[in-house]
N, C-alpha and C. Protein backbone atom coordinates (compact mmCIF):
# COMPACT_ATOMS: atom_id res chain seq x y z
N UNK A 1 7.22 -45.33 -11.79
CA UNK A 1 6.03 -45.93 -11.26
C UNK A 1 5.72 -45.33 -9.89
N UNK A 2 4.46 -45.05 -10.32
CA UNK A 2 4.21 -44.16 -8.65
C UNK A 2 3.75 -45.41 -7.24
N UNK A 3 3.52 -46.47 -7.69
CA UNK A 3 3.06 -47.68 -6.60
C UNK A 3 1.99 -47.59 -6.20
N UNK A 4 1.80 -48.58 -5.64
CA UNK A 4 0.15 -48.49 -4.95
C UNK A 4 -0.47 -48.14 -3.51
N UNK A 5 -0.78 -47.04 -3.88
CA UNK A 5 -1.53 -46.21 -2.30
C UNK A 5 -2.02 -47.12 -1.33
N UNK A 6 -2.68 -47.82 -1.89
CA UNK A 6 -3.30 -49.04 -0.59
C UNK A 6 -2.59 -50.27 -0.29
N UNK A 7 -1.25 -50.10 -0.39
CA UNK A 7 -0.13 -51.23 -0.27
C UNK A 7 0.56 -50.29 1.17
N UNK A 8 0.55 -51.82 2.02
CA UNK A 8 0.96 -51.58 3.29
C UNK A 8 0.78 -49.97 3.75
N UNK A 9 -0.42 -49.74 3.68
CA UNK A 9 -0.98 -48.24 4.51
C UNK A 9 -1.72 -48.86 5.99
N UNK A 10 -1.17 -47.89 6.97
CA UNK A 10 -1.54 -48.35 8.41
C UNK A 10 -3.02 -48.35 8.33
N UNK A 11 -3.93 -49.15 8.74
CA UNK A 11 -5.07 -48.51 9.21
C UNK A 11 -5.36 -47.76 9.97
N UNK A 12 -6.55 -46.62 10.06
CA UNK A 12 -6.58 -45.97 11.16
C UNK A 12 -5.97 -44.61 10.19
N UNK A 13 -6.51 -43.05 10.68
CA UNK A 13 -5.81 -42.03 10.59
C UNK A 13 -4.58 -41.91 11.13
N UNK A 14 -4.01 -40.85 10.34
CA UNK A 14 -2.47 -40.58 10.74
C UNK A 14 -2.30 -39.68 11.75
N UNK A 15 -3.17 -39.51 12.70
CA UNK A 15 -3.00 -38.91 14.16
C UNK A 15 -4.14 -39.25 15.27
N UNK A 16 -3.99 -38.65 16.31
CA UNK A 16 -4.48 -39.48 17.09
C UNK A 16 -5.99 -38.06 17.80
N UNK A 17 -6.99 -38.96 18.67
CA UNK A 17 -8.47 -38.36 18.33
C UNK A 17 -8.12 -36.90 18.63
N UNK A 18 -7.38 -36.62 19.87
CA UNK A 18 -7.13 -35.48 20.97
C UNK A 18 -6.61 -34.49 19.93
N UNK A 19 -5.85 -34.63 18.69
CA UNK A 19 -5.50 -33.73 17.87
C UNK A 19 -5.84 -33.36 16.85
N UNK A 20 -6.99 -34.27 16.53
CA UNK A 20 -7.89 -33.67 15.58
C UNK A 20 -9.29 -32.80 16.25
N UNK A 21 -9.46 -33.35 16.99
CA UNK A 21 -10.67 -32.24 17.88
C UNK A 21 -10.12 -31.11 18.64
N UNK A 22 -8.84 -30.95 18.97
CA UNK A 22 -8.38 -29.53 19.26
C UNK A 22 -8.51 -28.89 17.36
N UNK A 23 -8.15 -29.51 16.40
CA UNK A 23 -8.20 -29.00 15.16
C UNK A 23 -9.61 -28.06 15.02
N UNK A 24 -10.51 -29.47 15.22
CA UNK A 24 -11.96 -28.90 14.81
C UNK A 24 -12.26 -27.55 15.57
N UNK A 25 -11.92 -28.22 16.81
CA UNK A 25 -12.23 -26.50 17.99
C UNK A 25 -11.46 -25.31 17.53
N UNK A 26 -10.30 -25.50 17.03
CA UNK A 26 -9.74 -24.20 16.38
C UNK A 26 -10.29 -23.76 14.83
N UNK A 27 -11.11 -24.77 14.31
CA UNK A 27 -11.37 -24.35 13.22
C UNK A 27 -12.78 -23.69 13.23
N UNK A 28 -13.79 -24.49 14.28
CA UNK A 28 -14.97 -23.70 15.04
C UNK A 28 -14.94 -22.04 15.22
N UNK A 29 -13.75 -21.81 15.83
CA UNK A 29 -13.32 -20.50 16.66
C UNK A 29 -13.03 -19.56 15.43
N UNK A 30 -12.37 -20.43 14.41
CA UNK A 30 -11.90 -19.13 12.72
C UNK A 30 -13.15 -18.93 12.07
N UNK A 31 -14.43 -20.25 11.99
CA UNK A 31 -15.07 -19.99 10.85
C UNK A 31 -16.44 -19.24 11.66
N UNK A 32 -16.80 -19.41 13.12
CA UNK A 32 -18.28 -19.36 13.64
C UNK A 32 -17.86 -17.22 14.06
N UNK A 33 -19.20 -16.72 13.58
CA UNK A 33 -19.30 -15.36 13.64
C UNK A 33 -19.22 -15.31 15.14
N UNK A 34 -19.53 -15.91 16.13
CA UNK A 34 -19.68 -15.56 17.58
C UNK A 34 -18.64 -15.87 18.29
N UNK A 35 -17.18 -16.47 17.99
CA UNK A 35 -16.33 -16.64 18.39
C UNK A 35 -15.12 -16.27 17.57
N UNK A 36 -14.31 -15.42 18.48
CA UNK A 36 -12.80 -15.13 17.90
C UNK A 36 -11.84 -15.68 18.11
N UNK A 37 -11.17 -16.71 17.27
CA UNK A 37 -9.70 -16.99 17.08
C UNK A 37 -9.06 -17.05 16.37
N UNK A 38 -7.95 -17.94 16.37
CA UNK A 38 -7.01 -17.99 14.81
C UNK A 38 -6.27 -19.57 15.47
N UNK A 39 -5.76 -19.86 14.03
CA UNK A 39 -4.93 -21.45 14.31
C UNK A 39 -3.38 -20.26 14.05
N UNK A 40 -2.54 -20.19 15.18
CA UNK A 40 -1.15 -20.33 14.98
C UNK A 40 -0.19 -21.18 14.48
N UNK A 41 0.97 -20.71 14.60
CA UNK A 41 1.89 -21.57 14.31
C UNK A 41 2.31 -22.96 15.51
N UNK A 42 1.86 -22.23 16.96
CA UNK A 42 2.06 -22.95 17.59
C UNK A 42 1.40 -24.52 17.54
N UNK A 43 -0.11 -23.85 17.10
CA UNK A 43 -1.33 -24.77 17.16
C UNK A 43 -1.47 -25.65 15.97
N UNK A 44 -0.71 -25.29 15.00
CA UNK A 44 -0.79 -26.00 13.69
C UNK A 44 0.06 -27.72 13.70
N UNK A 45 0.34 -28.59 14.64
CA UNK A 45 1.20 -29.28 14.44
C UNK A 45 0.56 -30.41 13.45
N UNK A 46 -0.60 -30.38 13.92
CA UNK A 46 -1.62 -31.57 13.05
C UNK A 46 -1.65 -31.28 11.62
N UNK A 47 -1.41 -30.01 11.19
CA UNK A 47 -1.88 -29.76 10.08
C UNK A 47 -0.38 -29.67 8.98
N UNK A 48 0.48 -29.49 9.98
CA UNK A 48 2.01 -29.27 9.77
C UNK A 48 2.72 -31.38 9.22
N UNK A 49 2.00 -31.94 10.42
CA UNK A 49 1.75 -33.56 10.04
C UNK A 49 1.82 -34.00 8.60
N UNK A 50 0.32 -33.13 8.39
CA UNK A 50 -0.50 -33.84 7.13
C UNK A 50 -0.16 -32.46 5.92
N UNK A 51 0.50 -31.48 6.38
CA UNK A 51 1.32 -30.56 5.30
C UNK A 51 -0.08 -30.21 4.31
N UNK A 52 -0.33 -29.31 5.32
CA UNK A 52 -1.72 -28.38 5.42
C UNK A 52 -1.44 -27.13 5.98
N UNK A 53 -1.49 -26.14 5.08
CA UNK A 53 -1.07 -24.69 5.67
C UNK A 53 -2.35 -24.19 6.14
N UNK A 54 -2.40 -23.48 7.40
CA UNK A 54 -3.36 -23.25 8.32
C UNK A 54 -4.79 -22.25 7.18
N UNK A 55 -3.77 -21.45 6.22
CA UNK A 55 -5.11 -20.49 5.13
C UNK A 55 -5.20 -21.36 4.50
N UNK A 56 -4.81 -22.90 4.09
CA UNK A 56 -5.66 -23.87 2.80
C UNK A 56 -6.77 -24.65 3.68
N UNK A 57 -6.30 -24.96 4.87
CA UNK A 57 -7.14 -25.51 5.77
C UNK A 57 -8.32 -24.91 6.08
N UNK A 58 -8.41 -23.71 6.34
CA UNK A 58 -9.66 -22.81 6.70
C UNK A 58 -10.52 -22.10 5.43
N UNK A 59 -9.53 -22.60 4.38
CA UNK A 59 -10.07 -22.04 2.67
C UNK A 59 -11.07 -23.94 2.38
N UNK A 60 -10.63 -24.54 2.62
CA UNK A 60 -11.25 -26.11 2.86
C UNK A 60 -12.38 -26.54 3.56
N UNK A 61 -11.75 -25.79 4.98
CA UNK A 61 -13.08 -25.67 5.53
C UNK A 61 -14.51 -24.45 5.27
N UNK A 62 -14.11 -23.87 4.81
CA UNK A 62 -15.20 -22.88 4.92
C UNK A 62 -15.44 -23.02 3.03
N UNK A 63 -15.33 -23.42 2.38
CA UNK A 63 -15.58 -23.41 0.61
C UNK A 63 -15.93 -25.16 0.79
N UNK A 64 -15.98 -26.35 1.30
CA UNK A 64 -15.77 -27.56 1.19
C UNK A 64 -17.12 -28.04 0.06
N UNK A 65 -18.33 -26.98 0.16
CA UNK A 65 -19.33 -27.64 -0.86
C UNK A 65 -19.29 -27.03 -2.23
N UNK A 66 -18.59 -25.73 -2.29
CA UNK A 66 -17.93 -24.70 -3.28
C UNK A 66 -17.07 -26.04 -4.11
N UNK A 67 -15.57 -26.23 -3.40
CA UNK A 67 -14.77 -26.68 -4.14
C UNK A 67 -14.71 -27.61 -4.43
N UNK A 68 -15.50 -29.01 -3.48
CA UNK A 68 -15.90 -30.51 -4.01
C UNK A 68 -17.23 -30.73 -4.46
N UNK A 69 -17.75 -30.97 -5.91
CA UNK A 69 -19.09 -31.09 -6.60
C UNK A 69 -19.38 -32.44 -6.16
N UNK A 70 -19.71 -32.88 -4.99
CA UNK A 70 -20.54 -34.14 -4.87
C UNK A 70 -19.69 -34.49 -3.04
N UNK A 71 -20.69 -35.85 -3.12
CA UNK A 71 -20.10 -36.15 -1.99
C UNK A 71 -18.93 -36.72 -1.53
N UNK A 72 -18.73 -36.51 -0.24
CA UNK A 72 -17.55 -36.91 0.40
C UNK A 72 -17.56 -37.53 1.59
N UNK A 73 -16.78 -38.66 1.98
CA UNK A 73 -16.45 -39.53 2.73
C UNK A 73 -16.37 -40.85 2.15
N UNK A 74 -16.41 -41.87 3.28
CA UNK A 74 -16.23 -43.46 3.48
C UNK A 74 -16.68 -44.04 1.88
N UNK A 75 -16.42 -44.58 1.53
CA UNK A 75 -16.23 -45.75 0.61
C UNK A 75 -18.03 -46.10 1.03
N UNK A 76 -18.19 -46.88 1.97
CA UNK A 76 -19.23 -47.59 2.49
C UNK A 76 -20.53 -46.74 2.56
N UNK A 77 -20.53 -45.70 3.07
CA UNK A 77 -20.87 -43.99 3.10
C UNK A 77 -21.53 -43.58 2.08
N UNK A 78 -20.43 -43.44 0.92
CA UNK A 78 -20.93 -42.99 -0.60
C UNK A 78 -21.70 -44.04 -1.04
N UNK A 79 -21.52 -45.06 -1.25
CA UNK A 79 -22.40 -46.02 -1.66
C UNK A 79 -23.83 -45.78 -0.99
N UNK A 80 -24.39 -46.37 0.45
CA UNK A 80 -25.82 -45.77 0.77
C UNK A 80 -26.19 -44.21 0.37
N UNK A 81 -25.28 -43.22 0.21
CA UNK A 81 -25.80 -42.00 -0.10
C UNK A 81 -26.24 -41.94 -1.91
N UNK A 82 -25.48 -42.39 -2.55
CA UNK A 82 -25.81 -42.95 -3.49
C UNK A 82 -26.96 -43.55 -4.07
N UNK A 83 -27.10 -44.75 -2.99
CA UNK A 83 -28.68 -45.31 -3.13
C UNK A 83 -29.78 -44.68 -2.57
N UNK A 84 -29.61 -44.06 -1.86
CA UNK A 84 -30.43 -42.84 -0.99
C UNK A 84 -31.20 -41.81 -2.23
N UNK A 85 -29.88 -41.27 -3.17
CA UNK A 85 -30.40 -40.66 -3.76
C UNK A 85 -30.64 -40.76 -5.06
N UNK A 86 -30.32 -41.97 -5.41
CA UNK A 86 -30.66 -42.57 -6.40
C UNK A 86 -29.41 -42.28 -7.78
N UNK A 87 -28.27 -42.13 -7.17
CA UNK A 87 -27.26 -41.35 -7.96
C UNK A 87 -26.27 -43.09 -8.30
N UNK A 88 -25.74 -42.50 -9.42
CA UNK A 88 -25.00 -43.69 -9.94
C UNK A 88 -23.50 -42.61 -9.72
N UNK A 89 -22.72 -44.58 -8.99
CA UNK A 89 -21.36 -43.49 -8.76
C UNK A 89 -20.11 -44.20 -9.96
């Protein structure tokens, strides 16, 4: 029995804001043509967390409407986008 995912799960993400927006800024810097960087090993701890290798992460980010056919986010979210567009979920 695999158990139930929404049994005693913390609320709240599993890291904290300061390390997901250094994420985004490093992921800004890999995917935007006017800026050069890369996510290291050093820089990967967030992604190392949530056991995310830095090329699935930037293959995620840059394919995200490629590889997921519909929308994504909040529970609450999908529902008005849903009614928005008149889509049955």
């Amino acid at each position: 029995m695999i158990g139930n995912p929404r049994r005693d799960m913390p609320k709240g993400l599993p890291f904290e804001l300061k390390d997901y927006l250094e994420l985004i800024q490093l992921t800004d810097r890999c995917i935007c043509v006017d800026k050069t960087g890369y996510i290291d090993a050093i820089q990967t701890s967030l992604l190392t967390r949530l056991n995310i290798g830095s090329k699935n992460w930037l293959t995620l980010s840059k394919g995200l409407r490629k590889l997921f056919h519909g929308a994504v986010g909040h529970e609450t979210a999908l529902t008005y986008y849903c009614q928005y567009h008149k889509l049955k979920r």
